[in-house]
PDB file of N, CA and C in Angstrom:
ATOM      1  N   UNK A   1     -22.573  58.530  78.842  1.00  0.00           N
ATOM      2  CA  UNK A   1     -21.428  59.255  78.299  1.00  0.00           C
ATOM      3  C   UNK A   1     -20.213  58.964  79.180  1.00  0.00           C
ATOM      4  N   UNK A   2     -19.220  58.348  78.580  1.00  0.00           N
ATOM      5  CA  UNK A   2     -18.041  58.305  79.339  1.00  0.00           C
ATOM      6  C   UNK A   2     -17.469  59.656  79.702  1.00  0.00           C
ATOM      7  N   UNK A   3     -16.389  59.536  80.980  1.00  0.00           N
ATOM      8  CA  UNK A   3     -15.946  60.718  81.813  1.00  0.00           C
ATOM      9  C   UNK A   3     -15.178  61.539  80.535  1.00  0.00           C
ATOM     10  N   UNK A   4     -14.210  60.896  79.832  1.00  0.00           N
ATOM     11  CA  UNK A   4     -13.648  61.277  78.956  1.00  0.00           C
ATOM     12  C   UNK A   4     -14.176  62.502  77.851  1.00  0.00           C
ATOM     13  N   UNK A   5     -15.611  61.637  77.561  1.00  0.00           N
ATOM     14  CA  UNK A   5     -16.128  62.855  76.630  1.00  0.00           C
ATOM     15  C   UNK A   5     -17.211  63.578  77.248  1.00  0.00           C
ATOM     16  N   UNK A   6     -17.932  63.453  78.744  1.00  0.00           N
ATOM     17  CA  UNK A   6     -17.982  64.113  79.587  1.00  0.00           C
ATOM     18  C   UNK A   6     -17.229  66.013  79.418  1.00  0.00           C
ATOM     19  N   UNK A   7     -15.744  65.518  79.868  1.00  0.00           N
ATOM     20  CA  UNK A   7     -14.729  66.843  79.785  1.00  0.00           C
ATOM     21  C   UNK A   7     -14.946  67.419  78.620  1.00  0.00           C
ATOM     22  N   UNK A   8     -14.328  66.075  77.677  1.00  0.00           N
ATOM     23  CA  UNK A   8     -13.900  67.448  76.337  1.00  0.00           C
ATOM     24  C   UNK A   8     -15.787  67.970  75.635  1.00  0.00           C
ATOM     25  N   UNK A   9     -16.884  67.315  76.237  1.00  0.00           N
ATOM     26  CA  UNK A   9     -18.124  68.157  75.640  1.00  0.00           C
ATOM     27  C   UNK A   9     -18.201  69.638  76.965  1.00  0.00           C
ATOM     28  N   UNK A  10     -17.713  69.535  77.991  1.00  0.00           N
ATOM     29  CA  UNK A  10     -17.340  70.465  78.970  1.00  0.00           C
ATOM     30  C   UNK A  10     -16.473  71.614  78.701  1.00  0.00           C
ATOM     31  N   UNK A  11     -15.720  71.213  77.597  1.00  0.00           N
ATOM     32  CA  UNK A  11     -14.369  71.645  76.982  1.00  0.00           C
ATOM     33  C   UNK A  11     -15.188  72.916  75.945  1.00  0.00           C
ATOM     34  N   UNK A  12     -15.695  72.164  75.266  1.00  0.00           N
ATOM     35  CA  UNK A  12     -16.358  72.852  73.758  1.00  0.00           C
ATOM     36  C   UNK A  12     -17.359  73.589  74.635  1.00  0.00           C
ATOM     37  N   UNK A  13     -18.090  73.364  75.278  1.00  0.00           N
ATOM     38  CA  UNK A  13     -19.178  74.759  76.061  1.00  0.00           C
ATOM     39  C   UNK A  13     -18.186  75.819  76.342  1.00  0.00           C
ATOM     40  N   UNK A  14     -17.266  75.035  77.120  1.00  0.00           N
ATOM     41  CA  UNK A  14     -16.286  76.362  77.729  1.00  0.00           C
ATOM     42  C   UNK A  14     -15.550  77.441  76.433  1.00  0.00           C
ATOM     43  N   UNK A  15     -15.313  76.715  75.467  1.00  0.00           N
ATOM     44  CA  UNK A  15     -14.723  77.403  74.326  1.00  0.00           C
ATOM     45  C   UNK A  15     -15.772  78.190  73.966  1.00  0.00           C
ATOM     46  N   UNK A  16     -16.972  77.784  73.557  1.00  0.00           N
ATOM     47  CA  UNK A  16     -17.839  78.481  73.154  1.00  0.00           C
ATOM     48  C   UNK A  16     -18.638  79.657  73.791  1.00  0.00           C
ATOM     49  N   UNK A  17     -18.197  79.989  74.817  1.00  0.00           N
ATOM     50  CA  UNK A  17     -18.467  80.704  75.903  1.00  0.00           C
ATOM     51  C   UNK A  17     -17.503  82.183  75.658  1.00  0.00           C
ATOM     52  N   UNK A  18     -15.628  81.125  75.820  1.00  0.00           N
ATOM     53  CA  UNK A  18     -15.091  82.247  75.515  1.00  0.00           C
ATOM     54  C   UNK A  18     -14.719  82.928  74.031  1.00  0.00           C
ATOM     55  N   UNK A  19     -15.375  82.507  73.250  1.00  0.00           N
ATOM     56  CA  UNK A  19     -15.507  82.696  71.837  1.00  0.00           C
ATOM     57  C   UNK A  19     -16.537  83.924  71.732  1.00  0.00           C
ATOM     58  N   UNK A  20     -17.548  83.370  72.812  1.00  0.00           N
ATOM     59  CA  UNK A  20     -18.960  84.562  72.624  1.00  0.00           C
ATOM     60  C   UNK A  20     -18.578  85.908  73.515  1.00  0.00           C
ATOM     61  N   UNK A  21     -17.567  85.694  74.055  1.00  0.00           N
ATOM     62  CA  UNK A  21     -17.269  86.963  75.094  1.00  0.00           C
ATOM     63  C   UNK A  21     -16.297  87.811  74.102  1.00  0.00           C
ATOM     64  N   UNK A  22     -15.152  86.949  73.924  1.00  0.00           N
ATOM     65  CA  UNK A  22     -14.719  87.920  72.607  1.00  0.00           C
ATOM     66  C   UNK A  22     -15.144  88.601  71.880  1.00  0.00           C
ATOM     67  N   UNK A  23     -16.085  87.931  70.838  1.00  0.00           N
ATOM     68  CA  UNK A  23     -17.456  88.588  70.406  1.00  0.00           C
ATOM     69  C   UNK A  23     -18.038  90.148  70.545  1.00  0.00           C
ATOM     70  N   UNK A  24     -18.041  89.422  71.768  1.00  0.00           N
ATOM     71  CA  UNK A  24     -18.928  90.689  72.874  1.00  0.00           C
ATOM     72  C   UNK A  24     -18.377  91.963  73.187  1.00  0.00           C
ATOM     73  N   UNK A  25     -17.120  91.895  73.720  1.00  0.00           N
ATOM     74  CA  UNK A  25     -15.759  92.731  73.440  1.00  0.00           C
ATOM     75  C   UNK A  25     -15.919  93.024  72.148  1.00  0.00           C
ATOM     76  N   UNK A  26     -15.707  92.576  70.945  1.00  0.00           N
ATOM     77  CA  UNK A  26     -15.242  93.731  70.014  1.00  0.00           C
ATOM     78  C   UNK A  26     -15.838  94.321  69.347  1.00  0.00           C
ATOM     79  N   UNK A  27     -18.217  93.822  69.788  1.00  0.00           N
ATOM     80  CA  UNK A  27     -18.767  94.439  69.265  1.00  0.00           C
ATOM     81  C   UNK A  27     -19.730  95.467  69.962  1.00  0.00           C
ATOM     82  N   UNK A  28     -18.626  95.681  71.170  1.00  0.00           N
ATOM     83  CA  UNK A  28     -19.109  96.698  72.511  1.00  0.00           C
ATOM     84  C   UNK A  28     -20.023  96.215  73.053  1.00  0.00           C
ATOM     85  N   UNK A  29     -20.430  95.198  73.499  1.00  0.00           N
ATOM     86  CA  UNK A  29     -21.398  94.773  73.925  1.00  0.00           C
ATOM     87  C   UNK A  29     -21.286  95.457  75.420  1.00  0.00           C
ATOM     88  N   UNK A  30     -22.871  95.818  75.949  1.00  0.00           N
ATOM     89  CA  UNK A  30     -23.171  95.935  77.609  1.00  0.00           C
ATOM     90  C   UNK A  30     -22.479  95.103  78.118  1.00  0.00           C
ATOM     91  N   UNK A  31     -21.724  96.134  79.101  1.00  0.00           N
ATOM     92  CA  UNK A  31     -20.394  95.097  79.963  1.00  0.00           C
ATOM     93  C   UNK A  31     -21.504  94.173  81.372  1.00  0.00           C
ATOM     94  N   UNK A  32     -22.621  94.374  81.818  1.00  0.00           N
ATOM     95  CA  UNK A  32     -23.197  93.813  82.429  1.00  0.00           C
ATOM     96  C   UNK A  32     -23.371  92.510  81.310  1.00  0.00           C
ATOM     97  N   UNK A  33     -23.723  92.517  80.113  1.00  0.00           N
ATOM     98  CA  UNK A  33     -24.100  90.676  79.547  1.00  0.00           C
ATOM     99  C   UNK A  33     -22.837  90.203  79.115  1.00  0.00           C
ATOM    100  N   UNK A  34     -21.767  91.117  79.146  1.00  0.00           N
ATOM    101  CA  UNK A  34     -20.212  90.260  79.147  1.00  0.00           C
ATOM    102  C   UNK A  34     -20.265  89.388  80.228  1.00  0.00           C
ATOM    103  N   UNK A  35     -20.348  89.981  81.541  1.00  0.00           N
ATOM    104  CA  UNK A  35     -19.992  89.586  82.843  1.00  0.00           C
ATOM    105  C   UNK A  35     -20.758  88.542  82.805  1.00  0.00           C
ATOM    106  N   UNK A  36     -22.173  88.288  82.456  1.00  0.00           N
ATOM    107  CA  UNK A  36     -22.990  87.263  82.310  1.00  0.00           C
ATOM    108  C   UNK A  36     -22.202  86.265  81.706  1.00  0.00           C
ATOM    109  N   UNK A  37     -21.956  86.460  80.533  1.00  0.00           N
ATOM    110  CA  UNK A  37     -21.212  85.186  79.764  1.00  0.00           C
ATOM    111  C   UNK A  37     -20.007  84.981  80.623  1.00  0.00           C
ATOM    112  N   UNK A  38     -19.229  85.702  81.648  1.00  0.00           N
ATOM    113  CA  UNK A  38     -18.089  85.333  82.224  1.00  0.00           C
ATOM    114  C   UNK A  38     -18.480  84.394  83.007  1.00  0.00           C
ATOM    115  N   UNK A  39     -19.591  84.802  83.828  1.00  0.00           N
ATOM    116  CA  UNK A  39     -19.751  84.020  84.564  1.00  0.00           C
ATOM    117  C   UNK A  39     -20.508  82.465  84.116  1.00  0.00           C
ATOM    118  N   UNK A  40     -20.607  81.663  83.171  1.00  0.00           N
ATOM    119  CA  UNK A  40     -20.937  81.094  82.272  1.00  0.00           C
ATOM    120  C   UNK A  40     -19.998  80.328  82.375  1.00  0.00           C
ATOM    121  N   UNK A  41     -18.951  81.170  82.099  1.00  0.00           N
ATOM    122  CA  UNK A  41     -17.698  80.077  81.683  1.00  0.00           C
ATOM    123  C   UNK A  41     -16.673  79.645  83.210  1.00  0.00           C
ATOM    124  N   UNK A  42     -17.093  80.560  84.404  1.00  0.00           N
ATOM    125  CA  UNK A  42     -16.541  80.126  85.481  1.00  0.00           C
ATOM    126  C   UNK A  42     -17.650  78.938  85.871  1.00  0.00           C
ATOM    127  N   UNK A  43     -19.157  78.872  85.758  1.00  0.00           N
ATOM    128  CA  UNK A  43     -19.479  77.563  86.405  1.00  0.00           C
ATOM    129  C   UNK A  43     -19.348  76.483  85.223  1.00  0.00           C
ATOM    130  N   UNK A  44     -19.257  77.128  84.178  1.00  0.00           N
ATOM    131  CA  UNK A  44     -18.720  75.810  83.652  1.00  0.00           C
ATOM    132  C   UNK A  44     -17.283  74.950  83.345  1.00  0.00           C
ATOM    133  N   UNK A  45     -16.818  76.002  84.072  1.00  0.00           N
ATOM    134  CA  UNK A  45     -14.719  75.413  84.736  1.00  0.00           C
ATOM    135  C   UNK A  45     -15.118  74.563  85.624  1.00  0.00           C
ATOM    136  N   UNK A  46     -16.243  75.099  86.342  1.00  0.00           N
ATOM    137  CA  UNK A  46     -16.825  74.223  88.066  1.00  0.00           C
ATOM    138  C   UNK A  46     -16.926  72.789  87.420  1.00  0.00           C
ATOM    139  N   UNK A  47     -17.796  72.994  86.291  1.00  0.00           N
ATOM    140  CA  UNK A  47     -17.953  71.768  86.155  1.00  0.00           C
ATOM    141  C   UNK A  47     -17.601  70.672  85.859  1.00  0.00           C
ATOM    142  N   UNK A  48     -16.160  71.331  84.833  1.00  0.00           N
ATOM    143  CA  UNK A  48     -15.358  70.608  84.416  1.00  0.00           C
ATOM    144  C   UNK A  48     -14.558  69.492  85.657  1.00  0.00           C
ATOM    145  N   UNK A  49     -14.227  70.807  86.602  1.00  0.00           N
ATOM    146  CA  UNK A  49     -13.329  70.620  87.751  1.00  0.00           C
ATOM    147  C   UNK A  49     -14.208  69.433  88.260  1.00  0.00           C
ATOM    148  N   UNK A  50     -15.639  68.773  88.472  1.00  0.00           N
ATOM    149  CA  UNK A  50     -16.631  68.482  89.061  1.00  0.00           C
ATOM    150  C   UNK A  50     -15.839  66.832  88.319  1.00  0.00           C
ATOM    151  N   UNK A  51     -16.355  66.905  87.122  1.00  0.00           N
ATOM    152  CA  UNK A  51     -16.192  65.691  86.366  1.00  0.00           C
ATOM    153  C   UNK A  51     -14.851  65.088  86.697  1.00  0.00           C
ATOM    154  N   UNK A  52     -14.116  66.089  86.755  1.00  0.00           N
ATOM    155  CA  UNK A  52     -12.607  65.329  86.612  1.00  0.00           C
ATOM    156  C   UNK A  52     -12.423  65.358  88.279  1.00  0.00           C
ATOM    157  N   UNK A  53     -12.620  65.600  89.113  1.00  0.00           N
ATOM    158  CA  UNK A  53     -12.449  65.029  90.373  1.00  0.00           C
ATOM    159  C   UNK A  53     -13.398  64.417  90.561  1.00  0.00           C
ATOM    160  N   UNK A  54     -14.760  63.504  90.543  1.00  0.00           N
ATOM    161  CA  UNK A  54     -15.286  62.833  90.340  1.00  0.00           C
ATOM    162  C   UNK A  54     -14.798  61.221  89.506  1.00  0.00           C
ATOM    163  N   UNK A  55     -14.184  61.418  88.764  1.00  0.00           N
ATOM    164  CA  UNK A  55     -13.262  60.529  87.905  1.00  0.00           C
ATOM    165  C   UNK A  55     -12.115  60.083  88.735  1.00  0.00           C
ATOM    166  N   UNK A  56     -11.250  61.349  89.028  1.00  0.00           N
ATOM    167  CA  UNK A  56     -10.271  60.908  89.948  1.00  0.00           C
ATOM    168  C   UNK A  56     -10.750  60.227  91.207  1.00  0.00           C
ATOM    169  N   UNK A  57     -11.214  60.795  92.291  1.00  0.00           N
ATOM    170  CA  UNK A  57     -11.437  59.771  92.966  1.00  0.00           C
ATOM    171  C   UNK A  57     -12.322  58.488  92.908  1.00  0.00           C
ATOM    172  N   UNK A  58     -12.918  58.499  91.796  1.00  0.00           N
ATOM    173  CA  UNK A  58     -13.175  56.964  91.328  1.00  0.00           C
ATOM    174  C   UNK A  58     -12.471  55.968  90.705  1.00  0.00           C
ATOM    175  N   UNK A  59     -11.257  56.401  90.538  1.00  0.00           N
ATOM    176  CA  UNK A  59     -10.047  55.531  90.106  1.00  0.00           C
ATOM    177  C   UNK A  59      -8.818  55.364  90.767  1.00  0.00           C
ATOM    178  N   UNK A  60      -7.930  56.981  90.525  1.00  0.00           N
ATOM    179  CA  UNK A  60      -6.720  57.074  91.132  1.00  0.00           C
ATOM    180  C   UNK A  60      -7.121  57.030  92.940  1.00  0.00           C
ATOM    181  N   UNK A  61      -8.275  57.688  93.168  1.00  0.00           N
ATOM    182  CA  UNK A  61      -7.655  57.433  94.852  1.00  0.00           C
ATOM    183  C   UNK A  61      -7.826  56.318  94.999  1.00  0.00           C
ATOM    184  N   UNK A  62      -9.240  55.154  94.510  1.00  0.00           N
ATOM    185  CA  UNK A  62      -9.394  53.854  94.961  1.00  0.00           C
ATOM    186  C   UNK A  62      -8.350  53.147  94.663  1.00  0.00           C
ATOM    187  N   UNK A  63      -7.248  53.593  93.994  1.00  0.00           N
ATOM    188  CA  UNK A  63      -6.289  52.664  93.521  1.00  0.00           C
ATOM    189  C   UNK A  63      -5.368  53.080  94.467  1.00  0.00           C
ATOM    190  N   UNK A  64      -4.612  54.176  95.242  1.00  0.00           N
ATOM    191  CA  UNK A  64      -4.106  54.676  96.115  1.00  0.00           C
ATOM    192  C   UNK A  64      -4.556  53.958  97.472  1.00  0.00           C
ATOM    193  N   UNK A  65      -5.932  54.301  97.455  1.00  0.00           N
ATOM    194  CA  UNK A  65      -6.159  53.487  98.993  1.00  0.00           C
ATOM    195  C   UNK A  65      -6.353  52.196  98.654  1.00  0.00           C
ATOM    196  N   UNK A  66      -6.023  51.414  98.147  1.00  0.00           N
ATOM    197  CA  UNK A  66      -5.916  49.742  97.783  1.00  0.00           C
ATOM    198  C   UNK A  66      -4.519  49.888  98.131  1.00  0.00           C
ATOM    199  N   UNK A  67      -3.463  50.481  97.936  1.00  0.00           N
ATOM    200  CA  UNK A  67      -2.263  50.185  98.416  1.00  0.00           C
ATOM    201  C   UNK A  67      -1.471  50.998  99.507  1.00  0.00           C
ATOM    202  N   UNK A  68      -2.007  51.645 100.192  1.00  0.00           N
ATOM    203  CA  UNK A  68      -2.439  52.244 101.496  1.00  0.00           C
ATOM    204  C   UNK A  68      -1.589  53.604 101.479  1.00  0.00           C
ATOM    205  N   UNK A  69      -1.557  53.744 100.189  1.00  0.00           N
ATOM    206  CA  UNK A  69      -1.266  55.214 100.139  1.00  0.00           C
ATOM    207  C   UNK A  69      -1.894  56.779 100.583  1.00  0.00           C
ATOM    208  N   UNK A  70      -2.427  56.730 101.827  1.00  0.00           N
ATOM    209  CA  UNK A  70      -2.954  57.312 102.099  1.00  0.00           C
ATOM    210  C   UNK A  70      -2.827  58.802 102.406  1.00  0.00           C
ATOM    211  N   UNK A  71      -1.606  59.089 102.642  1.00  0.00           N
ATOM    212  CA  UNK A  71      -0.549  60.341 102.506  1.00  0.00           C
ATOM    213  C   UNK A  71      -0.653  60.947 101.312  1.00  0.00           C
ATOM    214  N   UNK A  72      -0.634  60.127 100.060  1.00  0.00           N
ATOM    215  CA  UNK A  72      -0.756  60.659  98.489  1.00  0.00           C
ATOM    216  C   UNK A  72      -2.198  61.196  98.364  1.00  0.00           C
ATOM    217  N   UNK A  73      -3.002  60.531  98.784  1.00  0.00           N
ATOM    218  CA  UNK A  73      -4.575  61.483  98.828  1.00  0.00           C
ATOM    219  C   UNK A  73      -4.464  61.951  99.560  1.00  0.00           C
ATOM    220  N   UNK A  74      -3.806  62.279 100.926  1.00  0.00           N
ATOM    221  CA  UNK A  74      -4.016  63.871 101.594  1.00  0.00           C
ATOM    222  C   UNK A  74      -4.035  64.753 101.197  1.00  0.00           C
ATOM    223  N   UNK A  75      -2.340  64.439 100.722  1.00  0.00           N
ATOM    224  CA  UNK A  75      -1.889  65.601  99.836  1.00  0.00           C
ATOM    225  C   UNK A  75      -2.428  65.878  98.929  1.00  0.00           C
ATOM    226  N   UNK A  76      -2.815  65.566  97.607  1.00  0.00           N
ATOM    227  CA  UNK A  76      -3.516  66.139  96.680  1.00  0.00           C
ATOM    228  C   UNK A  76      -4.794  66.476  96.723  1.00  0.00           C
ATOM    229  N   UNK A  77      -5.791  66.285  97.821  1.00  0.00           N
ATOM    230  CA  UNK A  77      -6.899  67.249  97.959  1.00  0.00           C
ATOM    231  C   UNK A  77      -6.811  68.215  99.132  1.00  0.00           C
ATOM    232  N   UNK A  78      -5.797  68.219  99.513  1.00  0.00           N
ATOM    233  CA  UNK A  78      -5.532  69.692 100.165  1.00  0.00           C
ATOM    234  C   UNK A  78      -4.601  70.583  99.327  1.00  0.00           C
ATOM    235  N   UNK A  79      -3.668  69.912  98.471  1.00  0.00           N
ATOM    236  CA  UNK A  79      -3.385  71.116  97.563  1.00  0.00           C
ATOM    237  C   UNK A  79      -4.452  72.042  96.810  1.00  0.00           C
ATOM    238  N   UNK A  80      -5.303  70.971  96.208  1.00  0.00           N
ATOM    239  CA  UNK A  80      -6.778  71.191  95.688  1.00  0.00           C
ATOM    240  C   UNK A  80      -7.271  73.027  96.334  1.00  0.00           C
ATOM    241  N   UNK A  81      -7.608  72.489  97.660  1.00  0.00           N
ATOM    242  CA  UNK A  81      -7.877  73.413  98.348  1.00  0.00           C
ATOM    243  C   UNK A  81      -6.966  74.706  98.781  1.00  0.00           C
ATOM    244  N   UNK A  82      -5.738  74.530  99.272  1.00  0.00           N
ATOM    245  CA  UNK A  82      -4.998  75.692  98.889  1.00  0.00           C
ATOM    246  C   UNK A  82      -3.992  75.854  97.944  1.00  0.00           C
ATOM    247  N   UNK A  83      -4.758  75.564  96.364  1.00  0.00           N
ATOM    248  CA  UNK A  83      -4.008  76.080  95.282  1.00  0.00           C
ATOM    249  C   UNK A  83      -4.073  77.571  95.285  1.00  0.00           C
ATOM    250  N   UNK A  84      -3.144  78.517  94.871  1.00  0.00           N
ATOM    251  CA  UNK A  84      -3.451  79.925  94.858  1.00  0.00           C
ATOM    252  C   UNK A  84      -3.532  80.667  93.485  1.00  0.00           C
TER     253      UNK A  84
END
């Protein structure tokens, strides 16, 4: 499976996740198996996040450090890290 459809099948779990929580909400569902499905859709953001930095540094940084941009990948995986 290419990275591409990798995401967007990453994409459609994640939708379908928050589709089922809605759901869940408006048919009172036990707020303990909401939280379940929340948490569902946060490791599957992880994963998304997983694929697509996985991708990135298999392209854009190798292409960065081929031209010794090495300052440009600092920076963007330490923003990574303190995004807020």
């Amino acid at each position: 499976m290419t990275t591409k459809k990798q995401k967007l099948h990453r994409i459609k779990i994640i939708k379908g996740h928050i589709e089922a929580i809605e759901r869940m909400i408006e048919d009172d569902v036990y707020c303990i198996d909401i939280v379940h499905q929340s948490l569902a859709v946060q490791k599957a953001l992880k994963m998304l996040d997983t694929v697509i930095m996985a991708d990135h540094i298999q392209s854009c940084v190798v292409e960065q450090a081929k031209k010794g941009d090495f300052q440009k990948i600092t920076d963007e995986l330490i923003t990574i890290y303190t995004y807020k």
